[in-house]
N, C-alpha and C. Protein backbone atom coordinates (compact mmCIF):
# COMPACT_ATOMS: atom_id res chain seq x y z
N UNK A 1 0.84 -1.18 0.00
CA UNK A 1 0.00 0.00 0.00
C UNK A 1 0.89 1.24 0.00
N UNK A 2 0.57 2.21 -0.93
CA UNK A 2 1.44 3.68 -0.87
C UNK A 2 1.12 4.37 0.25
N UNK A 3 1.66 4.75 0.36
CA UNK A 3 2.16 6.35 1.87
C UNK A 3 1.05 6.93 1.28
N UNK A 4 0.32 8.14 2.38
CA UNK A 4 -0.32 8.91 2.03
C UNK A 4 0.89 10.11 1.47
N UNK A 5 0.12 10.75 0.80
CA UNK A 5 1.00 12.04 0.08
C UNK A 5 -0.05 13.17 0.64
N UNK A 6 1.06 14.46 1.48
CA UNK A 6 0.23 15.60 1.94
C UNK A 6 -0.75 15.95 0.24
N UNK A 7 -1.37 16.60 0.41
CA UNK A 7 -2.14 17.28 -0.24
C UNK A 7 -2.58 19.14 -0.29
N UNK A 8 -1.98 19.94 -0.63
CA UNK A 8 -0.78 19.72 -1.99
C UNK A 8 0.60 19.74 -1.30
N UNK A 9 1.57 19.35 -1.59
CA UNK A 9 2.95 18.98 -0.88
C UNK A 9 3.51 20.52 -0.53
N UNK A 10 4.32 19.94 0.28
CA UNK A 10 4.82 21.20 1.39
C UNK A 10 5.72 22.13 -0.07
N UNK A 11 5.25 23.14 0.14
CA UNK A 11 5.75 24.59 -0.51
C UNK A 11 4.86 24.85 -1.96
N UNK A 12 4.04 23.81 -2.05
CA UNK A 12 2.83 24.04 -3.58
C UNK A 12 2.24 25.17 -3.22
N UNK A 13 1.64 25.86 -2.57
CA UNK A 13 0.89 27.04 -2.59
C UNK A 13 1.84 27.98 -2.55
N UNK A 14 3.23 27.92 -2.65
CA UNK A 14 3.94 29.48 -2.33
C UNK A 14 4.70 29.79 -3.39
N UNK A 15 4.56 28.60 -4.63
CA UNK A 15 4.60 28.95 -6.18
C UNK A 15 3.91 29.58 -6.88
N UNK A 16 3.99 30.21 -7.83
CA UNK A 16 3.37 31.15 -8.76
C UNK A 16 2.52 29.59 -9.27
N UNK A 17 0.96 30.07 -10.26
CA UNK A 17 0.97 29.82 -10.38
C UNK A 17 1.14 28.84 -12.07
N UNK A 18 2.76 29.80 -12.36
CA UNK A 18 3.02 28.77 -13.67
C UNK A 18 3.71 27.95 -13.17
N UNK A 19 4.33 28.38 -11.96
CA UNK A 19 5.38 27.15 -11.33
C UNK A 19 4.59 25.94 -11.04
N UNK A 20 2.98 26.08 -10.48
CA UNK A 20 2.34 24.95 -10.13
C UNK A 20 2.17 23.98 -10.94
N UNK A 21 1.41 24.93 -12.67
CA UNK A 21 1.03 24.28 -13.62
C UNK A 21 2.30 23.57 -14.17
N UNK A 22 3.42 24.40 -14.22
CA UNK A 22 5.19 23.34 -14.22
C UNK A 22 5.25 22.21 -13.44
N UNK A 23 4.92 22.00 -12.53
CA UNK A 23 4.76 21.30 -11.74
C UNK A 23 4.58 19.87 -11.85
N UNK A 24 2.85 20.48 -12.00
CA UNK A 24 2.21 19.29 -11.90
C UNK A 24 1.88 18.51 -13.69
N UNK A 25 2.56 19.38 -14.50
CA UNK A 25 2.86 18.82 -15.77
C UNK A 25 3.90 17.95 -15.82
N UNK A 26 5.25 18.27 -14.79
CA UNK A 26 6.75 17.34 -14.64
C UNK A 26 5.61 16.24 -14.06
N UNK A 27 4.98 16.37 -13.08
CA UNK A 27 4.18 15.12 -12.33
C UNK A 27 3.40 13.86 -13.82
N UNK A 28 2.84 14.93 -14.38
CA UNK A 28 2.26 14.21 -16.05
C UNK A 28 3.16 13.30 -16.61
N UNK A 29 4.10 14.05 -17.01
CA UNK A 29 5.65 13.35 -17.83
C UNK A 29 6.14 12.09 -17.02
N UNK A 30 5.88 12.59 -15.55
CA UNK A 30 6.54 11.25 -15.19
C UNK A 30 5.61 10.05 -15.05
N UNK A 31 4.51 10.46 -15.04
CA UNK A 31 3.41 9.15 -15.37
C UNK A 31 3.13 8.86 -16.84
N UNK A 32 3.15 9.59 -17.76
CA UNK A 32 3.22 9.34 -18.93
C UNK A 32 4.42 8.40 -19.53
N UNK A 33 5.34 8.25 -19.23
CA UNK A 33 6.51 7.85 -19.69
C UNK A 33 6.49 6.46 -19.36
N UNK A 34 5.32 5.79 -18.36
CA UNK A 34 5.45 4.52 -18.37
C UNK A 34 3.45 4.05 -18.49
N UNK A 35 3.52 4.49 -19.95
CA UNK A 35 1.96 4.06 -20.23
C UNK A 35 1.17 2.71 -19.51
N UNK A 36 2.30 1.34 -19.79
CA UNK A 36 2.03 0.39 -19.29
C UNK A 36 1.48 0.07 -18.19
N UNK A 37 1.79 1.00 -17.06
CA UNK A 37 1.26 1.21 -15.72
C UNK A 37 0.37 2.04 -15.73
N UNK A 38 -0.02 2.22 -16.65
CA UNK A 38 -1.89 3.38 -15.90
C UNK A 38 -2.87 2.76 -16.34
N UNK A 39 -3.22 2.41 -15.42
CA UNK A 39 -4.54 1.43 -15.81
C UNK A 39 -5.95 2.22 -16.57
N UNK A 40 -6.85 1.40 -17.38
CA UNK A 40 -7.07 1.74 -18.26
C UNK A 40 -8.53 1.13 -17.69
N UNK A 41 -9.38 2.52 -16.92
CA UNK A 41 -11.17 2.06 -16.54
C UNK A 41 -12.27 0.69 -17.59
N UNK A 42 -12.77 0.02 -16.84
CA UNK A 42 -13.81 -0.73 -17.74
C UNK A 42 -14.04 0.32 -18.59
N UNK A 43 -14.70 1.73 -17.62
CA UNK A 43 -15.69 2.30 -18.62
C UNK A 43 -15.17 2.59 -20.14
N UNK A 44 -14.02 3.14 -20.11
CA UNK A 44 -13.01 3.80 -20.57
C UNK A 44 -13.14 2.95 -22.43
N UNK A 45 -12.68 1.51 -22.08
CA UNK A 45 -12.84 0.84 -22.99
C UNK A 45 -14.33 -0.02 -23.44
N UNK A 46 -15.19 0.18 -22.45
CA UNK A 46 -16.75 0.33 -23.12
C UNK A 46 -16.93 1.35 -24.00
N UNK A 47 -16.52 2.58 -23.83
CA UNK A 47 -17.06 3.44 -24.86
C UNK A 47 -15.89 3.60 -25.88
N UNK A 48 -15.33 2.82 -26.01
CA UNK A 48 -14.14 2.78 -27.23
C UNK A 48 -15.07 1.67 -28.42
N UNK A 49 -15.42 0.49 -27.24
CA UNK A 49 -15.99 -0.57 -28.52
C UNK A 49 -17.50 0.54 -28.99
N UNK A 50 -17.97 1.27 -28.04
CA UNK A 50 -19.39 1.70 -28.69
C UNK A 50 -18.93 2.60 -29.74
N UNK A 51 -18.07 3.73 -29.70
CA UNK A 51 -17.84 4.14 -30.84
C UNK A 51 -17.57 3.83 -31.95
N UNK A 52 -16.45 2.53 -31.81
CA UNK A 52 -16.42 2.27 -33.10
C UNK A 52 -16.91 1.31 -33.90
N UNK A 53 -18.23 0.63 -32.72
CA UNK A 53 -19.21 0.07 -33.59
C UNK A 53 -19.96 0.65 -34.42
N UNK A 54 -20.06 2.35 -33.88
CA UNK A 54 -20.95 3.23 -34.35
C UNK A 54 -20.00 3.60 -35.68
N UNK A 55 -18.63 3.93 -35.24
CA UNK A 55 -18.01 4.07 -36.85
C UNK A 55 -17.78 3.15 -38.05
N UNK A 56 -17.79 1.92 -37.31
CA UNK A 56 -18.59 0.78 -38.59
C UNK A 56 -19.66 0.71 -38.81
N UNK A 57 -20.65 1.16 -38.32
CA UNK A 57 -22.45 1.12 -39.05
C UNK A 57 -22.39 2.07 -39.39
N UNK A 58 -22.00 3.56 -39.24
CA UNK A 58 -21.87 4.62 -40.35
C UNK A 58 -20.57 4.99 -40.71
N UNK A 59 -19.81 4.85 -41.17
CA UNK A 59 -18.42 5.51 -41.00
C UNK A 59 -18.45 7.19 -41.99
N UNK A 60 -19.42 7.46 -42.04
CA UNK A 60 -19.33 8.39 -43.15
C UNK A 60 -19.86 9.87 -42.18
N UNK A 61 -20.79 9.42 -41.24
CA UNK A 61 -20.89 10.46 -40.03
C UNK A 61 -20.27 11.24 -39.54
N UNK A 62 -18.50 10.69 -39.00
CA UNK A 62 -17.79 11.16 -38.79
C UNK A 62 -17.32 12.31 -39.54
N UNK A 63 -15.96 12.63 -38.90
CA UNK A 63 -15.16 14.35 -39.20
C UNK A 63 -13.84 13.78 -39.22
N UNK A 64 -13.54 14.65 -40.39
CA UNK A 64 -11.68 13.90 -40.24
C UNK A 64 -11.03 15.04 -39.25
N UNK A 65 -9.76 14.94 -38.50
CA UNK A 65 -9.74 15.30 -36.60
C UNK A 65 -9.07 16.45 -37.49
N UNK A 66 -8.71 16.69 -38.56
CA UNK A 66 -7.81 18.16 -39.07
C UNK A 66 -9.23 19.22 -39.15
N UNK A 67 -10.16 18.28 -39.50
CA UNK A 67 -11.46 19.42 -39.89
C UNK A 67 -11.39 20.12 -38.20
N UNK A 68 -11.83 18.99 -37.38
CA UNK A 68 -12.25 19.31 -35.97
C UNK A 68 -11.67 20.61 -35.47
N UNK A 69 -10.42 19.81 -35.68
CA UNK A 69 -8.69 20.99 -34.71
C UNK A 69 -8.94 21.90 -35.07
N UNK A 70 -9.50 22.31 -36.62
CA UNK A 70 -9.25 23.66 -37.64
C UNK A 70 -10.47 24.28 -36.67
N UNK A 71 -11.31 23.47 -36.97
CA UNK A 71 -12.50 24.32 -36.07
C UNK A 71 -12.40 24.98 -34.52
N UNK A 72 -12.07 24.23 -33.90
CA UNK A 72 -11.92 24.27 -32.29
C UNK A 72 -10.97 25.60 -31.94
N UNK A 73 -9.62 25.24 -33.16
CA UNK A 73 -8.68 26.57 -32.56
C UNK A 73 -9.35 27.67 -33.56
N UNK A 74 -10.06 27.92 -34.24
CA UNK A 74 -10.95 29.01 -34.89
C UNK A 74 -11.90 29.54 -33.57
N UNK A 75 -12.52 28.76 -33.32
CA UNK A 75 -13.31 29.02 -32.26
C UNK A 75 -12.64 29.80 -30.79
N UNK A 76 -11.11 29.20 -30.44
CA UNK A 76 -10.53 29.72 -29.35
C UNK A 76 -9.82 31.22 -30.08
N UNK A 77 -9.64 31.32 -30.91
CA UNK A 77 -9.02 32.50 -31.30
C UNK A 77 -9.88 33.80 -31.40
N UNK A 78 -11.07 33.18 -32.31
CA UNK A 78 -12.06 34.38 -31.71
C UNK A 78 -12.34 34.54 -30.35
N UNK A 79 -12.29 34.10 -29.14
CA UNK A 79 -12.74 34.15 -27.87
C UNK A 79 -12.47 35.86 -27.73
């Protein structure tokens, strides 16, 4: 069983906060770097098979993800 870990660790609130968001992104990287170990929810992969049952009974529904992106950062730029 792991140690409890304070919550947020001693000196997190007396960072700016890009230092936090630095932070807790180094915290990301270091869980990212070993995919194999992050477990992966039932739910997670229930709605993987539903989608792409849905993208084999229509596949034509869909958006190709360059349309999407183009859209999304159009959308954040006007903000």
């Amino acid at each position: 069983m792991s140690k409890p870990i304070p919550s947020p660790p001693p000196g997190f609130d007396e960072l700016s906060v890009d230092e936090r968001i630095d932070f807790v992104q180094s915290l990301w990287d270091r869980i990212a770097a070993t995919p194999e170990q992050v477990p992966v929810p039932d739910w997670h992969r229930r709605i993987i098979r539903e989608r792409l049952e849905s993208y084999r009974t229509n596949p034509e529904a869909g958006r190709p993800w360059a349309d999407v992106r183009t859209e999304i950062t159009d959308k954040l730029r006007d903000r």
